[in-house]
PDB file of N, CA and C in Angstrom:
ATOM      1  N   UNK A   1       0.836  -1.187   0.000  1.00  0.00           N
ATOM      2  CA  UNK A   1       0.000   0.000   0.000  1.00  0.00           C
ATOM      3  C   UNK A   1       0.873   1.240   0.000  1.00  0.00           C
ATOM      4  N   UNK A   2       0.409   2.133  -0.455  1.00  0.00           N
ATOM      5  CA  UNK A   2       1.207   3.716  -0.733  1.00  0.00           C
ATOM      6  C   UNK A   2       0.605   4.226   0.518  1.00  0.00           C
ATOM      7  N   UNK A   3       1.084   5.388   0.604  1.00  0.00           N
ATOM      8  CA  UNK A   3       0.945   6.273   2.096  1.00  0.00           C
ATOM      9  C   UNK A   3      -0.883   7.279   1.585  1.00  0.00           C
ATOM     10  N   UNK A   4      -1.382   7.030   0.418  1.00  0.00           N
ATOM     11  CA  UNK A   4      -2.707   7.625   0.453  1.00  0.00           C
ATOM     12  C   UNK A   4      -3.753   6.481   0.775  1.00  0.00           C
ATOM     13  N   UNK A   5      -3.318   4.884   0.574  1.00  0.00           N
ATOM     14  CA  UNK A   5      -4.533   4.164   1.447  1.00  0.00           C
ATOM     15  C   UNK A   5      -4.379   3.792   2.440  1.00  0.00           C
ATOM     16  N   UNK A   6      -3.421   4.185   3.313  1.00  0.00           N
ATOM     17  CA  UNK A   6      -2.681   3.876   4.633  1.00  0.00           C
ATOM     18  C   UNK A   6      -3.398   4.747   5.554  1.00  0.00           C
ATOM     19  N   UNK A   7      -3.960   6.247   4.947  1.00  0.00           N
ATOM     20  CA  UNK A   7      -4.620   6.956   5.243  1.00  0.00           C
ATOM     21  C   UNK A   7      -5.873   6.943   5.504  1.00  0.00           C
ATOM     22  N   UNK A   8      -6.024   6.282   4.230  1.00  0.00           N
ATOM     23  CA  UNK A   8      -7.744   5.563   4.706  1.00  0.00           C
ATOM     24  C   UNK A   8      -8.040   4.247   5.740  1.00  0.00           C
ATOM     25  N   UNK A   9      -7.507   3.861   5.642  1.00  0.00           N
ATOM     26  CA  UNK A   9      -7.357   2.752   6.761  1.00  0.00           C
ATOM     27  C   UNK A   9      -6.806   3.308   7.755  1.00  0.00           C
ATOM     28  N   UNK A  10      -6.483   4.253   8.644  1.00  0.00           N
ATOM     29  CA  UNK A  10      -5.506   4.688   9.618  1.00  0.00           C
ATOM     30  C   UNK A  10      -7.050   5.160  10.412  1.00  0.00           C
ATOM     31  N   UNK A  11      -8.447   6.022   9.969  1.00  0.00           N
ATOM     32  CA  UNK A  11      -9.201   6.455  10.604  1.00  0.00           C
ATOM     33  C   UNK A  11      -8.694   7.865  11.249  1.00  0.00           C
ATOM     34  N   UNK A  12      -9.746   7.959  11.647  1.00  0.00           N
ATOM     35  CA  UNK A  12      -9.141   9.567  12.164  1.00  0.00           C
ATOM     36  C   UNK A  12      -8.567   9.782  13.730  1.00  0.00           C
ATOM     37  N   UNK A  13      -8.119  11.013  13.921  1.00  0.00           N
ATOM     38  CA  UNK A  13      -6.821  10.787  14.527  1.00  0.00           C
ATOM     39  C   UNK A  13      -7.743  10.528  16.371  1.00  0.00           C
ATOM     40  N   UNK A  14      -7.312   9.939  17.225  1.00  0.00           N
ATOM     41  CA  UNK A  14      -7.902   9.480  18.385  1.00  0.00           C
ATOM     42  C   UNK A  14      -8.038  11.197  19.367  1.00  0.00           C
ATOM     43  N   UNK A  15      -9.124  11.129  19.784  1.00  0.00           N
ATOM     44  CA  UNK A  15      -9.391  12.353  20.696  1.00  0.00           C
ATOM     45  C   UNK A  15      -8.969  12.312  21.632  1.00  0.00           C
ATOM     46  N   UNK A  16      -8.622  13.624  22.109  1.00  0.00           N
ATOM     47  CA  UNK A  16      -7.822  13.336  23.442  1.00  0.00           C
ATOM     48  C   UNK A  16      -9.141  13.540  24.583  1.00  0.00           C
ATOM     49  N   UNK A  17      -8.263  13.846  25.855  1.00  0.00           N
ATOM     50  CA  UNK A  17      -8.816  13.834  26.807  1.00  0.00           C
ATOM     51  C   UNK A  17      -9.500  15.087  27.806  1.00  0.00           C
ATOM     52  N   UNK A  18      -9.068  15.858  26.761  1.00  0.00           N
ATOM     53  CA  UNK A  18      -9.340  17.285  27.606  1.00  0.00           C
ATOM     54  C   UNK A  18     -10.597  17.913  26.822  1.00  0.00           C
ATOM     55  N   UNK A  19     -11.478  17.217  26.581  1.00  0.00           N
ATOM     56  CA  UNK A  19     -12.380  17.582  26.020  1.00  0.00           C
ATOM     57  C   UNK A  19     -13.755  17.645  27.067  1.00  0.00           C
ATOM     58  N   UNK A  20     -14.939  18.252  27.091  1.00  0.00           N
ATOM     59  CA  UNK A  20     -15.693  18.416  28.546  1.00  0.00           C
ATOM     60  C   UNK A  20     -16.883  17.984  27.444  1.00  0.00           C
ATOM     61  N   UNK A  21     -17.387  16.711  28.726  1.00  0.00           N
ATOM     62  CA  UNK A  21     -18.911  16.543  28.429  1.00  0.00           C
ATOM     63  C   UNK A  21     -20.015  17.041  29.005  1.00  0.00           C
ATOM     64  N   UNK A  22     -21.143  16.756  28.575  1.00  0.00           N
ATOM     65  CA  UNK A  22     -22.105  17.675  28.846  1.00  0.00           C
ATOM     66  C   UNK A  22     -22.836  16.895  30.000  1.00  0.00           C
ATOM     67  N   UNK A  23     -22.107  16.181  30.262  1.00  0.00           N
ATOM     68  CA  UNK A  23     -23.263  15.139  31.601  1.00  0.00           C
ATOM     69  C   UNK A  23     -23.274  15.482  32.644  1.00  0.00           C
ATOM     70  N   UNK A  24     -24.210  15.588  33.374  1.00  0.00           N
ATOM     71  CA  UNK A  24     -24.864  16.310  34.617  1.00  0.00           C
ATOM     72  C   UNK A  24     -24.349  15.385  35.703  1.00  0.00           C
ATOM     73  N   UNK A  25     -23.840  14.104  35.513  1.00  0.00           N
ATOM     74  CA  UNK A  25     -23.723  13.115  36.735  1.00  0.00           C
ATOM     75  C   UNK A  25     -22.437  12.545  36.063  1.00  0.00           C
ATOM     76  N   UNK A  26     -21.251  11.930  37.106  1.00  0.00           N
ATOM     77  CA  UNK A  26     -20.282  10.991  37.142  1.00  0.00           C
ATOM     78  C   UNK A  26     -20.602   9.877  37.853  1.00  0.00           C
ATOM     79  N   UNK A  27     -19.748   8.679  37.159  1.00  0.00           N
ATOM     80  CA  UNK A  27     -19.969   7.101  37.660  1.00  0.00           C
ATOM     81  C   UNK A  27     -18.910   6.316  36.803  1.00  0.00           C
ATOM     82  N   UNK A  28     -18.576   5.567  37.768  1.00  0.00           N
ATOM     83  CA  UNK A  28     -17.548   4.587  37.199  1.00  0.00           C
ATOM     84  C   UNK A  28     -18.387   3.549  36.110  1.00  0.00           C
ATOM     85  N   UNK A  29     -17.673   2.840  35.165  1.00  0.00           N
ATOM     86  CA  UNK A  29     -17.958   1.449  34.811  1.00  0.00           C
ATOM     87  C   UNK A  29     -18.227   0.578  35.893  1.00  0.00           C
ATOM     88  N   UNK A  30     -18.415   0.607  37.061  1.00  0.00           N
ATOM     89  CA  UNK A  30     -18.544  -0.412  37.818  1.00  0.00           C
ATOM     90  C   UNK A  30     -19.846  -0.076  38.683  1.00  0.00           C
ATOM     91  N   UNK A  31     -20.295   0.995  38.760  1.00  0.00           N
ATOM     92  CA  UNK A  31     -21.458   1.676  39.311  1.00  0.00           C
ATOM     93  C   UNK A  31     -22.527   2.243  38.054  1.00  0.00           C
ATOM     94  N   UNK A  32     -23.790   1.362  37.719  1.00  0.00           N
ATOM     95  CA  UNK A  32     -24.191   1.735  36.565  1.00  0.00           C
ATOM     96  C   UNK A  32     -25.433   2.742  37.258  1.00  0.00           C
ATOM     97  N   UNK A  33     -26.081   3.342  36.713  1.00  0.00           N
ATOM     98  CA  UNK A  33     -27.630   3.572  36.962  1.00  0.00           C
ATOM     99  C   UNK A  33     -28.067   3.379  37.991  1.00  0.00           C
ATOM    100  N   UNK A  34     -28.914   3.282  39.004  1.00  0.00           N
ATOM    101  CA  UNK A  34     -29.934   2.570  39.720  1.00  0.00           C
ATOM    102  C   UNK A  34     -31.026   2.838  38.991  1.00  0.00           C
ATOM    103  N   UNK A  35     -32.004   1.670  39.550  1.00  0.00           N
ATOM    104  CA  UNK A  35     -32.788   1.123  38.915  1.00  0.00           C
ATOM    105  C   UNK A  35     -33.796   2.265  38.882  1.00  0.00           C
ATOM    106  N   UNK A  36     -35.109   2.551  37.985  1.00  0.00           N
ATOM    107  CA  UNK A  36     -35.786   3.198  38.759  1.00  0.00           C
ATOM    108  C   UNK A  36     -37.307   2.932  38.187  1.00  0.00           C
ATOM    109  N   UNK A  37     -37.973   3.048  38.707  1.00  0.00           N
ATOM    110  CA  UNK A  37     -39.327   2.164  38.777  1.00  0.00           C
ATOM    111  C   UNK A  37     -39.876   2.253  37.561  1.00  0.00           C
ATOM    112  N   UNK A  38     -40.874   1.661  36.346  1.00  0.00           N
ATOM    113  CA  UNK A  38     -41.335   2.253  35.170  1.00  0.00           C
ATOM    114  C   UNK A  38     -42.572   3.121  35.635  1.00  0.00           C
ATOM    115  N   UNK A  39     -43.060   4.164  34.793  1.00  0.00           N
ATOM    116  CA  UNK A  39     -43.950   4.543  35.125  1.00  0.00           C
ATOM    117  C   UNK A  39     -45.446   3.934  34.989  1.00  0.00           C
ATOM    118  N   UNK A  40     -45.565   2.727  34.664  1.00  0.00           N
ATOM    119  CA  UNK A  40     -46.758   1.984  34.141  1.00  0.00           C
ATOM    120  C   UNK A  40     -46.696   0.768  34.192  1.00  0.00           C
ATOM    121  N   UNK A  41     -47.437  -0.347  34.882  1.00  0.00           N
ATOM    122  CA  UNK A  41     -47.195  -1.814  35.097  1.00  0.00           C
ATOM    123  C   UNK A  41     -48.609  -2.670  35.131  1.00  0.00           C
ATOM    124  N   UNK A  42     -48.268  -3.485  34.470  1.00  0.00           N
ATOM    125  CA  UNK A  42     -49.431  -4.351  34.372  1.00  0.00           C
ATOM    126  C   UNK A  42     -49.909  -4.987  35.208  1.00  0.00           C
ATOM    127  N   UNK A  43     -48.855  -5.246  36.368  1.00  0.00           N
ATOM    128  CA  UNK A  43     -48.583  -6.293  37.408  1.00  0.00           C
ATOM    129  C   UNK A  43     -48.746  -5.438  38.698  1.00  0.00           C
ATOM    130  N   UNK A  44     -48.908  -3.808  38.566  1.00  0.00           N
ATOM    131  CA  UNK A  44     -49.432  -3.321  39.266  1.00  0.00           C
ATOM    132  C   UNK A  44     -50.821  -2.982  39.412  1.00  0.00           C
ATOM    133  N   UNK A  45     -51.600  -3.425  38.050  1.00  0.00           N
ATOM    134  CA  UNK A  45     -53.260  -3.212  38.264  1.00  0.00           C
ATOM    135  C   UNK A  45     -53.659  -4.444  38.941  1.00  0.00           C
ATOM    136  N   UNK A  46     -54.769  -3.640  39.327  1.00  0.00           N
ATOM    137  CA  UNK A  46     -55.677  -5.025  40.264  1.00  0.00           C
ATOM    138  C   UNK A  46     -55.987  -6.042  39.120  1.00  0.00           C
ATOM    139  N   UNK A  47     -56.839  -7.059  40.064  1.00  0.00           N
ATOM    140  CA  UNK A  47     -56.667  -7.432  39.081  1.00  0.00           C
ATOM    141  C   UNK A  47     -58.937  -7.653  38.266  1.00  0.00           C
ATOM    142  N   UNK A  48     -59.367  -6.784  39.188  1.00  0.00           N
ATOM    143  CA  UNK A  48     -60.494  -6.112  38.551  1.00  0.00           C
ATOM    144  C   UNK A  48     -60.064  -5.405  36.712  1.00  0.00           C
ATOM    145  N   UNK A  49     -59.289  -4.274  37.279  1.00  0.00           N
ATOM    146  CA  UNK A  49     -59.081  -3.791  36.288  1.00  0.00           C
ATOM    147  C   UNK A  49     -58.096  -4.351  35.088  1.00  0.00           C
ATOM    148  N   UNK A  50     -57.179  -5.537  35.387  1.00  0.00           N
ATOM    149  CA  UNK A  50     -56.982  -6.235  34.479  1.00  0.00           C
ATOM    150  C   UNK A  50     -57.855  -7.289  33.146  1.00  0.00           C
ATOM    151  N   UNK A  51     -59.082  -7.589  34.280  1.00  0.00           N
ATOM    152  CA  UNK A  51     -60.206  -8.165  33.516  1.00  0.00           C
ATOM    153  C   UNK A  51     -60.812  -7.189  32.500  1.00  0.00           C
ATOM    154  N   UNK A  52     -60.957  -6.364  33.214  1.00  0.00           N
ATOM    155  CA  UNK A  52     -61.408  -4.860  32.662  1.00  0.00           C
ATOM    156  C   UNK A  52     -60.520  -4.828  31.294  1.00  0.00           C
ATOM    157  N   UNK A  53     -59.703  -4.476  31.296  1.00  0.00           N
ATOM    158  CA  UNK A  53     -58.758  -3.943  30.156  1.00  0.00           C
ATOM    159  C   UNK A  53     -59.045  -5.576  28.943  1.00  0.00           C
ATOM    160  N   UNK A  54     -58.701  -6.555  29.515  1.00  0.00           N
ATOM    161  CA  UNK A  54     -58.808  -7.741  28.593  1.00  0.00           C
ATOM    162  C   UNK A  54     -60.125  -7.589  27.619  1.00  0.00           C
ATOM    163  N   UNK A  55     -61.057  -7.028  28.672  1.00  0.00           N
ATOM    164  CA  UNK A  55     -62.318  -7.295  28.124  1.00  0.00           C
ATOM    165  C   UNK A  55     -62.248  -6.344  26.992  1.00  0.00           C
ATOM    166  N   UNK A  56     -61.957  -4.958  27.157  1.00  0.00           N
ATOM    167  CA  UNK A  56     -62.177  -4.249  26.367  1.00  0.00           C
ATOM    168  C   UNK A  56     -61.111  -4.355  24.911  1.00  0.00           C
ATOM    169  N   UNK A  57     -60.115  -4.946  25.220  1.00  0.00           N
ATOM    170  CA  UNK A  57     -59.275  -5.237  24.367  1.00  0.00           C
ATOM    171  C   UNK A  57     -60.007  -6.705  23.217  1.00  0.00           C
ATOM    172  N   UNK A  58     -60.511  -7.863  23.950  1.00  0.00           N
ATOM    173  CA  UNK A  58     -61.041  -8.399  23.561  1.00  0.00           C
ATOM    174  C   UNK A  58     -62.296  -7.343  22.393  1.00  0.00           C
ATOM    175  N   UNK A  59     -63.032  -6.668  23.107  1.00  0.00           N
ATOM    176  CA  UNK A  59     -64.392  -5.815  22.020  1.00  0.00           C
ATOM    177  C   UNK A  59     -63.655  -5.337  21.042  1.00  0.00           C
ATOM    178  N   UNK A  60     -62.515  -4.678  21.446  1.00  0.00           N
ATOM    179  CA  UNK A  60     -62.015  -3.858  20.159  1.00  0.00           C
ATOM    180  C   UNK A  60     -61.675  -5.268  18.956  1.00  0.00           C
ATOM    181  N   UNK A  61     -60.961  -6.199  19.439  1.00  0.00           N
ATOM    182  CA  UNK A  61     -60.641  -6.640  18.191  1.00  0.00           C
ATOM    183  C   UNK A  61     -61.565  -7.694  17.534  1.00  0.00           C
ATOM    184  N   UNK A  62     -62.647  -8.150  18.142  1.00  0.00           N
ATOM    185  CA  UNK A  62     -64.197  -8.609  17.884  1.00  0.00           C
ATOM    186  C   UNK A  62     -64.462  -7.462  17.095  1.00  0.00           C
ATOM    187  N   UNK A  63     -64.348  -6.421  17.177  1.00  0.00           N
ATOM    188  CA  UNK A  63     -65.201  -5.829  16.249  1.00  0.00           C
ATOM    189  C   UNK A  63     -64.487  -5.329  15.058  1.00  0.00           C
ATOM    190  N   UNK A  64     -63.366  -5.769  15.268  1.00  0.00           N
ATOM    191  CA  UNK A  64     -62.186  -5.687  13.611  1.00  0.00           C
ATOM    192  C   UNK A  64     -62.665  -6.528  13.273  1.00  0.00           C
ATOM    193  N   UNK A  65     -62.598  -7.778  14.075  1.00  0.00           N
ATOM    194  CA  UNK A  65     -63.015  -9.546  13.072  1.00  0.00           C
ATOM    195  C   UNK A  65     -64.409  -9.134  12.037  1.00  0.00           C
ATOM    196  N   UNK A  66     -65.584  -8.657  13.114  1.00  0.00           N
ATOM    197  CA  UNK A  66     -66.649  -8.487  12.382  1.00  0.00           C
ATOM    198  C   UNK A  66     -66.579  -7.658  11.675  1.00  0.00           C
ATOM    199  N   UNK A  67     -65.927  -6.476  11.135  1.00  0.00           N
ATOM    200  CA  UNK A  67     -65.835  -5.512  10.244  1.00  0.00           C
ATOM    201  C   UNK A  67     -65.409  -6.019   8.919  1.00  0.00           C
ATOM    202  N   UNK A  68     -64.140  -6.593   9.266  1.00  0.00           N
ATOM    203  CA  UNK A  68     -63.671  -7.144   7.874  1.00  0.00           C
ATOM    204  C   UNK A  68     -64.372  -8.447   7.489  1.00  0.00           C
ATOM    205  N   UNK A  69     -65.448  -8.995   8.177  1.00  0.00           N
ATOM    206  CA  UNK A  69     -66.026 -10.047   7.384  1.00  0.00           C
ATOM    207  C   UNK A  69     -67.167  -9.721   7.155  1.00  0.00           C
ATOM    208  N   UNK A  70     -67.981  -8.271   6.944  1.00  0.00           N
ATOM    209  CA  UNK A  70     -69.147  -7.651   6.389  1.00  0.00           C
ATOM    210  C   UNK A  70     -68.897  -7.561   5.130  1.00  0.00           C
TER     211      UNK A  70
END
């Protein structure tokens, strides 16, 4: 190879270190995130309102079935 595809294969030049990020928080690789709760759970509705939701989920797509077979 000549020194112009050596160039292309070389990639660009590595960034240093004195550059500042914009992140509001520090943490090692060894300390990730904590966890934090979702805002919405299925396993948190009763389970009234789980029947509830099935049911209505059930009507909605009963009434696709019957739509497209009119």
């Amino acid at each position: 190879m000549d020194a112009s595809q050596t160039e292309l294969f070389s990639g660009p030049a590595p960034a240093t270190s004195a550059h500042i990020h914009g992140h509001g928080h520090v943490h090692g690789a060894d300390s990730p995130h904590p966890m934090q709760p979702p805002p919405w759970s299925i396993l948190r509705m009763t389970l009234g309102a789980r029947l509830l939701a099935a049911g209505a989920i059930s009507v909605v797509l009963w009434a696709i079935v019957l739509l497209a077979m009119r």
